[in-house]
PDB file of N, CA and C in Angstrom:
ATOM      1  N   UNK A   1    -106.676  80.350-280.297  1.00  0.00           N
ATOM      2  CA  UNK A   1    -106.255  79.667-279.087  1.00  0.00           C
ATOM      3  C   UNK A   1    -105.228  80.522-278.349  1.00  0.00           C
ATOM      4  N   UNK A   2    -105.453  80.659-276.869  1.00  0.00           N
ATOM      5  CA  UNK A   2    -104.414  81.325-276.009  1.00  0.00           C
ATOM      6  C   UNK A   2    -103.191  80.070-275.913  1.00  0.00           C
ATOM      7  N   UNK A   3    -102.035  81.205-275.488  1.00  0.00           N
ATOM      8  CA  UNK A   3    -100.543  80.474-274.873  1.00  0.00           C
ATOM      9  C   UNK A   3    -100.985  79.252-274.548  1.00  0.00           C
ATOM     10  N   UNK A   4    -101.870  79.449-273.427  1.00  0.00           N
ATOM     11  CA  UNK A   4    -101.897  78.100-272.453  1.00  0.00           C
ATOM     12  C   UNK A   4    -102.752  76.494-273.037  1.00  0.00           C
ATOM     13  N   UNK A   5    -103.337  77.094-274.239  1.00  0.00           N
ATOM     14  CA  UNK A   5    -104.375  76.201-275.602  1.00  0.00           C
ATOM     15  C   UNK A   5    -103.420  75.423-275.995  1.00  0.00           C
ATOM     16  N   UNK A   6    -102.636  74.566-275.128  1.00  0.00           N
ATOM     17  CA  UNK A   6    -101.589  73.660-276.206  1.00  0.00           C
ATOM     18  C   UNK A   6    -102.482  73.249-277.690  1.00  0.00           C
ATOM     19  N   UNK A   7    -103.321  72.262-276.958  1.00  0.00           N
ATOM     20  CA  UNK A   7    -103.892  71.829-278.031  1.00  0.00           C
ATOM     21  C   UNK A   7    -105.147  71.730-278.391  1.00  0.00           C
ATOM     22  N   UNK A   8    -105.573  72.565-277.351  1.00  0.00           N
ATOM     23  CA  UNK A   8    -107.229  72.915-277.783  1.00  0.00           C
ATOM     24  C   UNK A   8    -108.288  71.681-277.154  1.00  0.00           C
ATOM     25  N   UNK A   9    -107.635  70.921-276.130  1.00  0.00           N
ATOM     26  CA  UNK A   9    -108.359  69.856-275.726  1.00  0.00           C
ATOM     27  C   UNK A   9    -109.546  70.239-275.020  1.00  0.00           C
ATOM     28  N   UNK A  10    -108.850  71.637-274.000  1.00  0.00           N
ATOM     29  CA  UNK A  10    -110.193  71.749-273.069  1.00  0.00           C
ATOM     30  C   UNK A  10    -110.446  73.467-273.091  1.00  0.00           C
ATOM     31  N   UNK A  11    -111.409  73.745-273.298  1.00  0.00           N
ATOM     32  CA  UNK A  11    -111.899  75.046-273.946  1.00  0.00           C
ATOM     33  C   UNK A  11    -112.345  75.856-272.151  1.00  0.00           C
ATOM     34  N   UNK A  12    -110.736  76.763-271.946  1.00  0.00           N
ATOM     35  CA  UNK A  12    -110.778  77.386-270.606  1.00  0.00           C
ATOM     36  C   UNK A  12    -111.860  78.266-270.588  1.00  0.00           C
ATOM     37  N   UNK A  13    -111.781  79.280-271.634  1.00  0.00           N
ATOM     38  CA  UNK A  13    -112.968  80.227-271.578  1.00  0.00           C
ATOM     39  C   UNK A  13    -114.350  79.588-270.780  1.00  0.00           C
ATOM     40  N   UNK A  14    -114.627  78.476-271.644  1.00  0.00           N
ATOM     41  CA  UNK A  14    -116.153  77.950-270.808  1.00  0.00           C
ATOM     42  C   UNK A  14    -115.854  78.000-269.189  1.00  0.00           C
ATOM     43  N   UNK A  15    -114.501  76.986-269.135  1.00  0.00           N
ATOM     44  CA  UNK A  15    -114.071  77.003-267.313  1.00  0.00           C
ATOM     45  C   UNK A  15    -114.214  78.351-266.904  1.00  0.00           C
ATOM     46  N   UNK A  16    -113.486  79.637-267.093  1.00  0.00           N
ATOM     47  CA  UNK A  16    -113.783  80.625-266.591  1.00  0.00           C
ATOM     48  C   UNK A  16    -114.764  81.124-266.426  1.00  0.00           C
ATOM     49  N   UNK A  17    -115.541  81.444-267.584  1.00  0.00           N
ATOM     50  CA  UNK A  17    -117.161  81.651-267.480  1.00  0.00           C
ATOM     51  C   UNK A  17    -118.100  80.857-266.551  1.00  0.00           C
ATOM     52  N   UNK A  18    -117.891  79.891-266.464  1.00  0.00           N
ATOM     53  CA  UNK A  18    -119.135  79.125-265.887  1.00  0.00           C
ATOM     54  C   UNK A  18    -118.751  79.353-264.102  1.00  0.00           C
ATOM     55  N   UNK A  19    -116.949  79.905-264.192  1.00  0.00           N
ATOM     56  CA  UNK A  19    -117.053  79.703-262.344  1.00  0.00           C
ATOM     57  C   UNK A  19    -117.000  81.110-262.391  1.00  0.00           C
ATOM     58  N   UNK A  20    -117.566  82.472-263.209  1.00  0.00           N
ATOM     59  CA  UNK A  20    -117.146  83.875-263.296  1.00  0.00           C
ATOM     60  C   UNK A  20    -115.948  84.315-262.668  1.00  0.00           C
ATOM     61  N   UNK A  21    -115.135  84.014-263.179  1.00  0.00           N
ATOM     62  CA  UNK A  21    -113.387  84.324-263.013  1.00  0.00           C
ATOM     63  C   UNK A  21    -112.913  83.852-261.925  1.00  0.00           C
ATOM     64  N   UNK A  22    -113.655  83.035-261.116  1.00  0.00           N
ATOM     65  CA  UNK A  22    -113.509  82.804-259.622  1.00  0.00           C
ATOM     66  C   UNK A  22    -111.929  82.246-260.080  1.00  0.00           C
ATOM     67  N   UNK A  23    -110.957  82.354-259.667  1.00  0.00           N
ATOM     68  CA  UNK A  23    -109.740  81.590-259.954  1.00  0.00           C
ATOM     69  C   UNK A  23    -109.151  80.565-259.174  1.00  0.00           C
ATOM     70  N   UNK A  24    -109.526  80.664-257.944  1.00  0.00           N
ATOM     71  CA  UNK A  24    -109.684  79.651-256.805  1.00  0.00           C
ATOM     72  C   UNK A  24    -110.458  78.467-257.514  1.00  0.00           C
ATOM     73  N   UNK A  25    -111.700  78.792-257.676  1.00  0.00           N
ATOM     74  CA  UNK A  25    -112.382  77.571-257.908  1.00  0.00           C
ATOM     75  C   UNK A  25    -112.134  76.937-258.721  1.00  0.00           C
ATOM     76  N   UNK A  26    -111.543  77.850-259.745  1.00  0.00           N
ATOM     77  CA  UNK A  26    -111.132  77.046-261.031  1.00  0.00           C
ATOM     78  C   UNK A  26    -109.782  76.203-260.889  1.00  0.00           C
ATOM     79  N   UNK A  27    -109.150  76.605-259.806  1.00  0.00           N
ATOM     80  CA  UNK A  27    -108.085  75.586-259.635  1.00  0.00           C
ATOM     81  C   UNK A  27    -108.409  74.693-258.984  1.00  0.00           C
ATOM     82  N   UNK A  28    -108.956  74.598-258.133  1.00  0.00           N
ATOM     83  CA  UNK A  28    -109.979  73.492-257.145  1.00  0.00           C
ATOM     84  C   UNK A  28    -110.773  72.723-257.828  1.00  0.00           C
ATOM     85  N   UNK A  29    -111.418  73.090-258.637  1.00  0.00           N
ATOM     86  CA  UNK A  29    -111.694  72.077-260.154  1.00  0.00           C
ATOM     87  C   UNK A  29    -110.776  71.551-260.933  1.00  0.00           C
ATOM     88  N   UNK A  30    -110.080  71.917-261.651  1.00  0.00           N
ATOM     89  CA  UNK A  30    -109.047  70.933-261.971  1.00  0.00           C
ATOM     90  C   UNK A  30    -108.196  70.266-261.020  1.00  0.00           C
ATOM     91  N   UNK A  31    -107.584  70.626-260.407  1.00  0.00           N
ATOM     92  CA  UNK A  31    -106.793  69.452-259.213  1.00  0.00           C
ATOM     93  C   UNK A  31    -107.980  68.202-259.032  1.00  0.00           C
ATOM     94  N   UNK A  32    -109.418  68.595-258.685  1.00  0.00           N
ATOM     95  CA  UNK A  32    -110.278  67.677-258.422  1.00  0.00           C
ATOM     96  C   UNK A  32    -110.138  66.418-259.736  1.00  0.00           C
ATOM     97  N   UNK A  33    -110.594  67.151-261.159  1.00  0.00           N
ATOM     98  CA  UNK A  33    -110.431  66.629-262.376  1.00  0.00           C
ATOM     99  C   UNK A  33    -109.305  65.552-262.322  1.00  0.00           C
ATOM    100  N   UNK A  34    -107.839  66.393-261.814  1.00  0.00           N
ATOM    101  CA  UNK A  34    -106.846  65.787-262.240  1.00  0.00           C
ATOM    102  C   UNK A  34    -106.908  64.498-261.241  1.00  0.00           C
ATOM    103  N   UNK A  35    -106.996  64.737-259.575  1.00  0.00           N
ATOM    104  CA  UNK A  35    -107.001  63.601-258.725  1.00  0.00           C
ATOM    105  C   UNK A  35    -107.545  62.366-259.383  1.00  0.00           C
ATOM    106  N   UNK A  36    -109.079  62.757-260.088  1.00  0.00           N
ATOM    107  CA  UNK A  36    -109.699  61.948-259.782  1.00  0.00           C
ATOM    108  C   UNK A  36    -109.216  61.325-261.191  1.00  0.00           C
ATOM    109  N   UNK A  37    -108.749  61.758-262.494  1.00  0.00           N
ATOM    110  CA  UNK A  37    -108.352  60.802-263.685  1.00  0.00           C
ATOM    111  C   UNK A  37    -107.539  59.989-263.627  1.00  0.00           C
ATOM    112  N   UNK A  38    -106.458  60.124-262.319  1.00  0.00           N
ATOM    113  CA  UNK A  38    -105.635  58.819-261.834  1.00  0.00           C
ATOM    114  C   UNK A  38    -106.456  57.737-262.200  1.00  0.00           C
ATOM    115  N   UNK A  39    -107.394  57.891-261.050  1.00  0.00           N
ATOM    116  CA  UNK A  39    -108.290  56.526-260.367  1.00  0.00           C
ATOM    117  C   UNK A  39    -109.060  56.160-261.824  1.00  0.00           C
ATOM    118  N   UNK A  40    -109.570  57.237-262.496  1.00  0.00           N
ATOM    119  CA  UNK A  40    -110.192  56.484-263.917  1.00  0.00           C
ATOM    120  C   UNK A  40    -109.381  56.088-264.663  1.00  0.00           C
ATOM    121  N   UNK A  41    -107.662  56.724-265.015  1.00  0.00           N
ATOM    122  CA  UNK A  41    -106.951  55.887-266.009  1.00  0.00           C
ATOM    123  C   UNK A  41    -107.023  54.184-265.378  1.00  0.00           C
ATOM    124  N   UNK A  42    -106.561  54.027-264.186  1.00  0.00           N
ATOM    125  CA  UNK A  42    -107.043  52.460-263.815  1.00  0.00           C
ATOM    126  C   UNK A  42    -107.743  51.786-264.141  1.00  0.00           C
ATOM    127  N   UNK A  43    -108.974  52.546-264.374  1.00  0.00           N
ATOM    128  CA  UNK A  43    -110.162  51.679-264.414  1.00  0.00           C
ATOM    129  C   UNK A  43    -110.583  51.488-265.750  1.00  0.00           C
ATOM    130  N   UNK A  44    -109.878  52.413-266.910  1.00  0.00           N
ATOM    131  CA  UNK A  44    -109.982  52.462-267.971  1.00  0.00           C
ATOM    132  C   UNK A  44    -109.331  51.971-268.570  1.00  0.00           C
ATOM    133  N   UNK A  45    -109.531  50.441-268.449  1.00  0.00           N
ATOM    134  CA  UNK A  45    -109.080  49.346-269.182  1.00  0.00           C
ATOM    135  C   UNK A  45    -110.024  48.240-269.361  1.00  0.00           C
ATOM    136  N   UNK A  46    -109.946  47.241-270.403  1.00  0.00           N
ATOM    137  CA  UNK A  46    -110.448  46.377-271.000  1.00  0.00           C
ATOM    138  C   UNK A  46    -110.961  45.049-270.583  1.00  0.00           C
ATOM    139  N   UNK A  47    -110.238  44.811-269.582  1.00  0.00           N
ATOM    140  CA  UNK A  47    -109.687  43.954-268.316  1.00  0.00           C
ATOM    141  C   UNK A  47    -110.799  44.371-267.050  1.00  0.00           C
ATOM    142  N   UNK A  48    -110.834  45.503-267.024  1.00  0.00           N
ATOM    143  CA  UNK A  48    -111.781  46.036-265.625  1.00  0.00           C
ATOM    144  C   UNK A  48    -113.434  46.131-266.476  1.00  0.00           C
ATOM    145  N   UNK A  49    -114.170  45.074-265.649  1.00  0.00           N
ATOM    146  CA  UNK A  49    -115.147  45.368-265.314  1.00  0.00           C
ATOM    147  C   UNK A  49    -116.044  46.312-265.731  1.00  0.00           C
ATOM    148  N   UNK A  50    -115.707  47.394-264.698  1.00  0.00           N
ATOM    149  CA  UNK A  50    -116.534  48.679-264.006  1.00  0.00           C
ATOM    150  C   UNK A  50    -116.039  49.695-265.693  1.00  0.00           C
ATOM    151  N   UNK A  51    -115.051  49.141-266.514  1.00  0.00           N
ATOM    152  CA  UNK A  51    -114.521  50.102-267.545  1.00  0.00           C
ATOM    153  C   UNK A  51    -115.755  51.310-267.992  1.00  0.00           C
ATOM    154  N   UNK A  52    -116.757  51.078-268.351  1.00  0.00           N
ATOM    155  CA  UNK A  52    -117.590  51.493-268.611  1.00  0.00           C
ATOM    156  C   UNK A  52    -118.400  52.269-267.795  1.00  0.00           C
ATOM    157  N   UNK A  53    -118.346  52.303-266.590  1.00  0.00           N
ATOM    158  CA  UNK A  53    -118.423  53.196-265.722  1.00  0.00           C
ATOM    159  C   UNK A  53    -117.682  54.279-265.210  1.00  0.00           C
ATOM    160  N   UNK A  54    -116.355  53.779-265.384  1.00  0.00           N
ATOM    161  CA  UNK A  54    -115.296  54.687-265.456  1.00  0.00           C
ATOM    162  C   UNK A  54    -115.547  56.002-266.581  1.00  0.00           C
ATOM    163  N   UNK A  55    -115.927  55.757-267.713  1.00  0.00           N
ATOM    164  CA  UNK A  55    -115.809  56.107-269.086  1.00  0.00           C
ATOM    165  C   UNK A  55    -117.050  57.069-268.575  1.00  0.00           C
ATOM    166  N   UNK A  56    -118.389  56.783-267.895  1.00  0.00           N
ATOM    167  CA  UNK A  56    -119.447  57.766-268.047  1.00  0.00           C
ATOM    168  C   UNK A  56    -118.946  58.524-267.106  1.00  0.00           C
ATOM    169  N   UNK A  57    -118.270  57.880-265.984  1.00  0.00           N
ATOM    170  CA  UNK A  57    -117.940  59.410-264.630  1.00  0.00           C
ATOM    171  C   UNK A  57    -117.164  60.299-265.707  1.00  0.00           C
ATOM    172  N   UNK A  58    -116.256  60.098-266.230  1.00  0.00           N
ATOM    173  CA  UNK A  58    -114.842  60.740-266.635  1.00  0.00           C
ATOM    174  C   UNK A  58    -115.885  61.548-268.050  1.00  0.00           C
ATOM    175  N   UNK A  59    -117.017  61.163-268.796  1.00  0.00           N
ATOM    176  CA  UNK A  59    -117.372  62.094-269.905  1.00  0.00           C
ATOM    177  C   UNK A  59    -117.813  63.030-269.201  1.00  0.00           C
ATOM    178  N   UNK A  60    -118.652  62.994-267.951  1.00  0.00           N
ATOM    179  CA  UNK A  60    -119.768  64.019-267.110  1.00  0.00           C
ATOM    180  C   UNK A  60    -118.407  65.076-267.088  1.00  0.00           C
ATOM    181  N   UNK A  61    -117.233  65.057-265.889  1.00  0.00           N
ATOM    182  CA  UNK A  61    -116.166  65.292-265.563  1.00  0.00           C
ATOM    183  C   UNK A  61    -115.749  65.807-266.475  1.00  0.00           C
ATOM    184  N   UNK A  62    -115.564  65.362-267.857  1.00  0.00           N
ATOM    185  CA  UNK A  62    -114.487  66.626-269.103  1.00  0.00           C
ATOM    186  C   UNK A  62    -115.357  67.286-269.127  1.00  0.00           C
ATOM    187  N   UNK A  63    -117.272  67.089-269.669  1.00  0.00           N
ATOM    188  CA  UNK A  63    -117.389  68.232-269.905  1.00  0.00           C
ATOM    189  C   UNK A  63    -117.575  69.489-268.570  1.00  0.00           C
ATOM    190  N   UNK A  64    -117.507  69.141-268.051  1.00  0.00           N
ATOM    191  CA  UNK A  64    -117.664  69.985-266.413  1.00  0.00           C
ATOM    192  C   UNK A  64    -116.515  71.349-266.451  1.00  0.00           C
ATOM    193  N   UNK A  65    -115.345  70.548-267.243  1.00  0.00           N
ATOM    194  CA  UNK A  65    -114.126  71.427-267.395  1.00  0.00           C
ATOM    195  C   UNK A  65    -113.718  71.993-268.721  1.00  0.00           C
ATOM    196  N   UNK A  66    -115.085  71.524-269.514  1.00  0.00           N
ATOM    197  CA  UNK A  66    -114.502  72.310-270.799  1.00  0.00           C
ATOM    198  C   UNK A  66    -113.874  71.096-271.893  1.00  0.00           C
ATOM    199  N   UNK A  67    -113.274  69.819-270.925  1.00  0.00           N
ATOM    200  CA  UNK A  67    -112.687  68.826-272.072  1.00  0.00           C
ATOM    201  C   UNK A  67    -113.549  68.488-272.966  1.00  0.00           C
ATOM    202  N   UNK A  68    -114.627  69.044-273.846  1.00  0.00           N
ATOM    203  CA  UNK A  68    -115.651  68.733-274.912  1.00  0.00           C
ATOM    204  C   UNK A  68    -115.348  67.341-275.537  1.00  0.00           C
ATOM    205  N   UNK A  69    -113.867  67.652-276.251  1.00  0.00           N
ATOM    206  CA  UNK A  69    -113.489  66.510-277.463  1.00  0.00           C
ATOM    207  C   UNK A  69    -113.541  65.116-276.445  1.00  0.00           C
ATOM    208  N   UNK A  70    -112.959  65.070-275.093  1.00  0.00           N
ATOM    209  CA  UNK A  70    -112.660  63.871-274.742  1.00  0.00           C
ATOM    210  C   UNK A  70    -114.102  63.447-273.785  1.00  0.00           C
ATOM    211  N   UNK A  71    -114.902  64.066-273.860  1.00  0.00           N
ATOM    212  CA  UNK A  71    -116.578  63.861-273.628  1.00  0.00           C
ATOM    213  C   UNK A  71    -117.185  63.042-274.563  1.00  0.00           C
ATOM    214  N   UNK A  72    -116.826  63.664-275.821  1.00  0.00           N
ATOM    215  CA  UNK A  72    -117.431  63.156-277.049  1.00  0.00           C
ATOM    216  C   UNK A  72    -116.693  61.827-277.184  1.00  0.00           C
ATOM    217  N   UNK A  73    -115.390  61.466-277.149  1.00  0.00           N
ATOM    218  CA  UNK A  73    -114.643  60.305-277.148  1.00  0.00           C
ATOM    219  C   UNK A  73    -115.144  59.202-275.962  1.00  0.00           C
ATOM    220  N   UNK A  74    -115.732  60.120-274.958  1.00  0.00           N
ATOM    221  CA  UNK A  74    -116.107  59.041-274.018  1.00  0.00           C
ATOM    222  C   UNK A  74    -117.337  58.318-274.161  1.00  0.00           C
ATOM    223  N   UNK A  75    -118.068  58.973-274.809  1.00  0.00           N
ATOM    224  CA  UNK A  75    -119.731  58.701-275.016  1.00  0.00           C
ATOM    225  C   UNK A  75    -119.702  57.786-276.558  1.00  0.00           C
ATOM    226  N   UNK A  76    -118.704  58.181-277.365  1.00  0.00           N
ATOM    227  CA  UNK A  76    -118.386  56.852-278.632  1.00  0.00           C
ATOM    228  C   UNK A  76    -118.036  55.207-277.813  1.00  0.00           C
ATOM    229  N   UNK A  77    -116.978  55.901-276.752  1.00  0.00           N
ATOM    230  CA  UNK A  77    -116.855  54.281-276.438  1.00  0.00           C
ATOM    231  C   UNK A  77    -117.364  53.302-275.616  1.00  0.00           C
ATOM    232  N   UNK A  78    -118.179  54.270-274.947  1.00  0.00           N
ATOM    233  CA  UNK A  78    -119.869  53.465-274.387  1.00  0.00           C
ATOM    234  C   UNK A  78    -120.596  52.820-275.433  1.00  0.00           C
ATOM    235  N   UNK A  79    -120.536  53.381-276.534  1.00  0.00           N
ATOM    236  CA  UNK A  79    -121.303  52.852-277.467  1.00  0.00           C
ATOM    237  C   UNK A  79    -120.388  51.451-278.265  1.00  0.00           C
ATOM    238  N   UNK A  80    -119.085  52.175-278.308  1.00  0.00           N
ATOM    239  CA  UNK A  80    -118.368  51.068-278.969  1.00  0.00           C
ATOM    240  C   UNK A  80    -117.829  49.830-278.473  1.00  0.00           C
ATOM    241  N   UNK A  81    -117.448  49.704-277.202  1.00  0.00           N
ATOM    242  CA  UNK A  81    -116.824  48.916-276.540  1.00  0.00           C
ATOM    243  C   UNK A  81    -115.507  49.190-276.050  1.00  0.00           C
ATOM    244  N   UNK A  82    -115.088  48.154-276.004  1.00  0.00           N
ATOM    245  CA  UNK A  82    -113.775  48.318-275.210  1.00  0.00           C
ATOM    246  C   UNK A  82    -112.798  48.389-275.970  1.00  0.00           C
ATOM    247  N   UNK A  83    -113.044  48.381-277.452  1.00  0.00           N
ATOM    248  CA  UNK A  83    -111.821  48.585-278.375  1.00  0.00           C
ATOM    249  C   UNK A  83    -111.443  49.892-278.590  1.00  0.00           C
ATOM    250  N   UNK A  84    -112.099  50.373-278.122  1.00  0.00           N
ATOM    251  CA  UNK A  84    -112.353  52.076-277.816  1.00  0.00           C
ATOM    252  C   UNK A  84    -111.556  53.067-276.925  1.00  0.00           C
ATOM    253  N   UNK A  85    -111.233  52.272-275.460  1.00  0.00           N
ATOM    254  CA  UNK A  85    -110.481  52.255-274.287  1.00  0.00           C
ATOM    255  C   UNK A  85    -109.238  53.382-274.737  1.00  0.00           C
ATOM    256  N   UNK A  86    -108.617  53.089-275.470  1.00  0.00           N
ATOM    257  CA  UNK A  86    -107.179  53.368-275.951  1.00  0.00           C
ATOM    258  C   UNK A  86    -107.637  54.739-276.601  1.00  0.00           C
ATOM    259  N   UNK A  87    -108.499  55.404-277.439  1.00  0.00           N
ATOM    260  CA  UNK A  87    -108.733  56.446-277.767  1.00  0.00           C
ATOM    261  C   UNK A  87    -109.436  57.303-276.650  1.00  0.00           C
ATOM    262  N   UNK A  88    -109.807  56.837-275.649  1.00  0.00           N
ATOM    263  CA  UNK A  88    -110.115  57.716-274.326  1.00  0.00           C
ATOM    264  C   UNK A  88    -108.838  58.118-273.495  1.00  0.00           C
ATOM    265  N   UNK A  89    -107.964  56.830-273.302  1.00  0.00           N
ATOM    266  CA  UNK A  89    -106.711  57.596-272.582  1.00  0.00           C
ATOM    267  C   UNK A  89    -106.022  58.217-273.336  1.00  0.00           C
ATOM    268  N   UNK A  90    -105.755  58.253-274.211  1.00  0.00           N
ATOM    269  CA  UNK A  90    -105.473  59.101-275.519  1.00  0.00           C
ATOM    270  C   UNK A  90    -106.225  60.549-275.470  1.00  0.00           C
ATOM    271  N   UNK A  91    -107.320  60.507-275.160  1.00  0.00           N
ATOM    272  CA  UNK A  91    -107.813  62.070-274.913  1.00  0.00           C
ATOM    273  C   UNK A  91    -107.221  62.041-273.818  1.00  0.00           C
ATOM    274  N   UNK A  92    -108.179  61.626-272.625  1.00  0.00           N
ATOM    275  CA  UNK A  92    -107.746  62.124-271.002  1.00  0.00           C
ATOM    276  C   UNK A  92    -105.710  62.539-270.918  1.00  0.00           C
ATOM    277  N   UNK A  93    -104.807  61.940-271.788  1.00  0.00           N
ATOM    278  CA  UNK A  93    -103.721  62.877-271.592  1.00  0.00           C
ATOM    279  C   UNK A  93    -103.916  63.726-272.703  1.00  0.00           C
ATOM    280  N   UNK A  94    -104.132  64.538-273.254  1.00  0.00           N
ATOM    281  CA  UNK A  94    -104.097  65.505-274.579  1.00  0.00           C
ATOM    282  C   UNK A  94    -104.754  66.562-273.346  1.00  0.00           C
ATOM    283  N   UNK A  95    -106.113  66.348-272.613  1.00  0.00           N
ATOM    284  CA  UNK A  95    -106.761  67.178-271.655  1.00  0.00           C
ATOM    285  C   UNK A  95    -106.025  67.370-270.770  1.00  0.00           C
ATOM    286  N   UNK A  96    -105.290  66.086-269.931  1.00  0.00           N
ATOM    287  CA  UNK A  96    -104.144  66.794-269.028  1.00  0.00           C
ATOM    288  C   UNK A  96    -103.019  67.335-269.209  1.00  0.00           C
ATOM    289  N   UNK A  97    -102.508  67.291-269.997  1.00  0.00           N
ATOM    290  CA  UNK A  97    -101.317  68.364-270.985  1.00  0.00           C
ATOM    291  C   UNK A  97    -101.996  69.924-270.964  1.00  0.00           C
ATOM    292  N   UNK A  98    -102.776  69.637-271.161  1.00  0.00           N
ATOM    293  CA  UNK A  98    -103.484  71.216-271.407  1.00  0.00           C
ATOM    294  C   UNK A  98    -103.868  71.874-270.130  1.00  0.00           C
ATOM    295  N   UNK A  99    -104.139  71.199-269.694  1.00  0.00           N
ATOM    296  CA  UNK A  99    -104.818  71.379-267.987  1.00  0.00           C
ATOM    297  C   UNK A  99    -103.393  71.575-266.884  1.00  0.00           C
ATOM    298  N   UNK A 100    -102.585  71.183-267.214  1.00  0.00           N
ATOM    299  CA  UNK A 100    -101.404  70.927-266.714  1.00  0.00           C
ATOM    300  C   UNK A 100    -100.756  72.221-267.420  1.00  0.00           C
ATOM    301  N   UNK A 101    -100.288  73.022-268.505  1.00  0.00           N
ATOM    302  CA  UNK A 101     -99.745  74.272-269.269  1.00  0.00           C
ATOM    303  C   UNK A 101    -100.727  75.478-268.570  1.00  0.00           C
ATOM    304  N   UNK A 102    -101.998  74.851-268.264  1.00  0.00           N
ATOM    305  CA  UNK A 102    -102.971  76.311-268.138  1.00  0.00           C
ATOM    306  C   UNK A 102    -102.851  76.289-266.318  1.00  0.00           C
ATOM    307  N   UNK A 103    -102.631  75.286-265.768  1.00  0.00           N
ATOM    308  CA  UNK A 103    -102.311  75.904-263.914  1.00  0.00           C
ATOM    309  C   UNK A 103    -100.480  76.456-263.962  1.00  0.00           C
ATOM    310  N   UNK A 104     -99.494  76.177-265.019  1.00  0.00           N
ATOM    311  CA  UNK A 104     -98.308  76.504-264.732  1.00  0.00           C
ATOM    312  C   UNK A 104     -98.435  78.028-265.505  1.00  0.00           C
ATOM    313  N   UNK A 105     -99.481  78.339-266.353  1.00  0.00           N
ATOM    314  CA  UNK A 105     -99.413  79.813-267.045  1.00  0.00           C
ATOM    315  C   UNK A 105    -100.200  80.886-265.920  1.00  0.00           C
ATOM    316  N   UNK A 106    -101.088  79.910-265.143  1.00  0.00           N
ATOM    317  CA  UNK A 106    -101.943  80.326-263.843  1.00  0.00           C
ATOM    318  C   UNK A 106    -100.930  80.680-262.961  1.00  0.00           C
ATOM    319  N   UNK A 107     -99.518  80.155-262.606  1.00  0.00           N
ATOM    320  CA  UNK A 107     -98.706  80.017-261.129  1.00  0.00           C
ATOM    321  C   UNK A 107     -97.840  81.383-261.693  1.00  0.00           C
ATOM    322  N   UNK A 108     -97.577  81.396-262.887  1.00  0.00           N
ATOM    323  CA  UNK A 108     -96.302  82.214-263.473  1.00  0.00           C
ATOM    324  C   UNK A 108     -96.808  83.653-263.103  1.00  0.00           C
ATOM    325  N   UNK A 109     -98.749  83.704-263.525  1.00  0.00           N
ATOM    326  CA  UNK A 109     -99.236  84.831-263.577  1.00  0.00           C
ATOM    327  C   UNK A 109     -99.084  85.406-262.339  1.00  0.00           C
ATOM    328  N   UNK A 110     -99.571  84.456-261.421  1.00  0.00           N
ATOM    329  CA  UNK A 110     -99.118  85.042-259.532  1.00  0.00           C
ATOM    330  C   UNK A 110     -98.230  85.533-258.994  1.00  0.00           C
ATOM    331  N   UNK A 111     -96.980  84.834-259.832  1.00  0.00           N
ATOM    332  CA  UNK A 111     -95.873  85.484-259.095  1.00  0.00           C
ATOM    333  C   UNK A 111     -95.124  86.909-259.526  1.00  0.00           C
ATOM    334  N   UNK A 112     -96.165  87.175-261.071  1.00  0.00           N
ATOM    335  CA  UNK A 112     -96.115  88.327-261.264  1.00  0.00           C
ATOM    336  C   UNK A 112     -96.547  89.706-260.733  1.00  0.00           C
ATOM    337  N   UNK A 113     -97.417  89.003-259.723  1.00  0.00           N
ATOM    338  CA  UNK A 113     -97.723  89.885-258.811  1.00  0.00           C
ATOM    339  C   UNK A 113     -99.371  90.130-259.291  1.00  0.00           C
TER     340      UNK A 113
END
């Protein structure tokens, strides 16, 4: 695992590879990621409805960015229910911790010139 691998949630290499080093895009993808997990932590509750819809946008979405583990967590709790809920936001921050260390190891690198 690199510096920026806090914890191995979301596997950058794939992100880099799949946008070929584009570094723009790859930040334009996560900000997107990040905007949009606001609106799913909301909805990713027990209480809401749509929970379960929330849960399939947000598995498509990790793996898009590499979050594998919290893909796999999302697709258990489609299956499991809503007792499940709590081990998805439980990933989705472990992925934004990581996602969040790898754009501030991204900003540091810039200003290195």
């Amino acid at each position: 695992m690199a510096k920026r691998d806090i914890t191995g949630a979301v596997d950058f290499g794939y992100l880099e590879g799949f946008a070929h080093g584009d570094q723009s895009f790859i930040d334009e993808v996560l900000e997107l990621f990040r905007e949009q997990a606001e609106i799913w932590r909301k909805m990713i509750d027990p209480e809401n409805d749509n929970w379960r819809d929330a849960v399939h946008a947000l598995k498509g979405s990790a793996r898009g960015v590499g979050a594998f583990r919290l893909g796999e967590v999302c697709e258990l709790a489609e299956a499991a229910g809503p007792l499940a809920l709590s081990e998805v936001q439980n990933s989705l921050d472990t992925a934004l911790f990581d996602i969040a260390a790898y754009q501030h190891e991204q900003a540091l690198k810039s200003l290195k010139g």
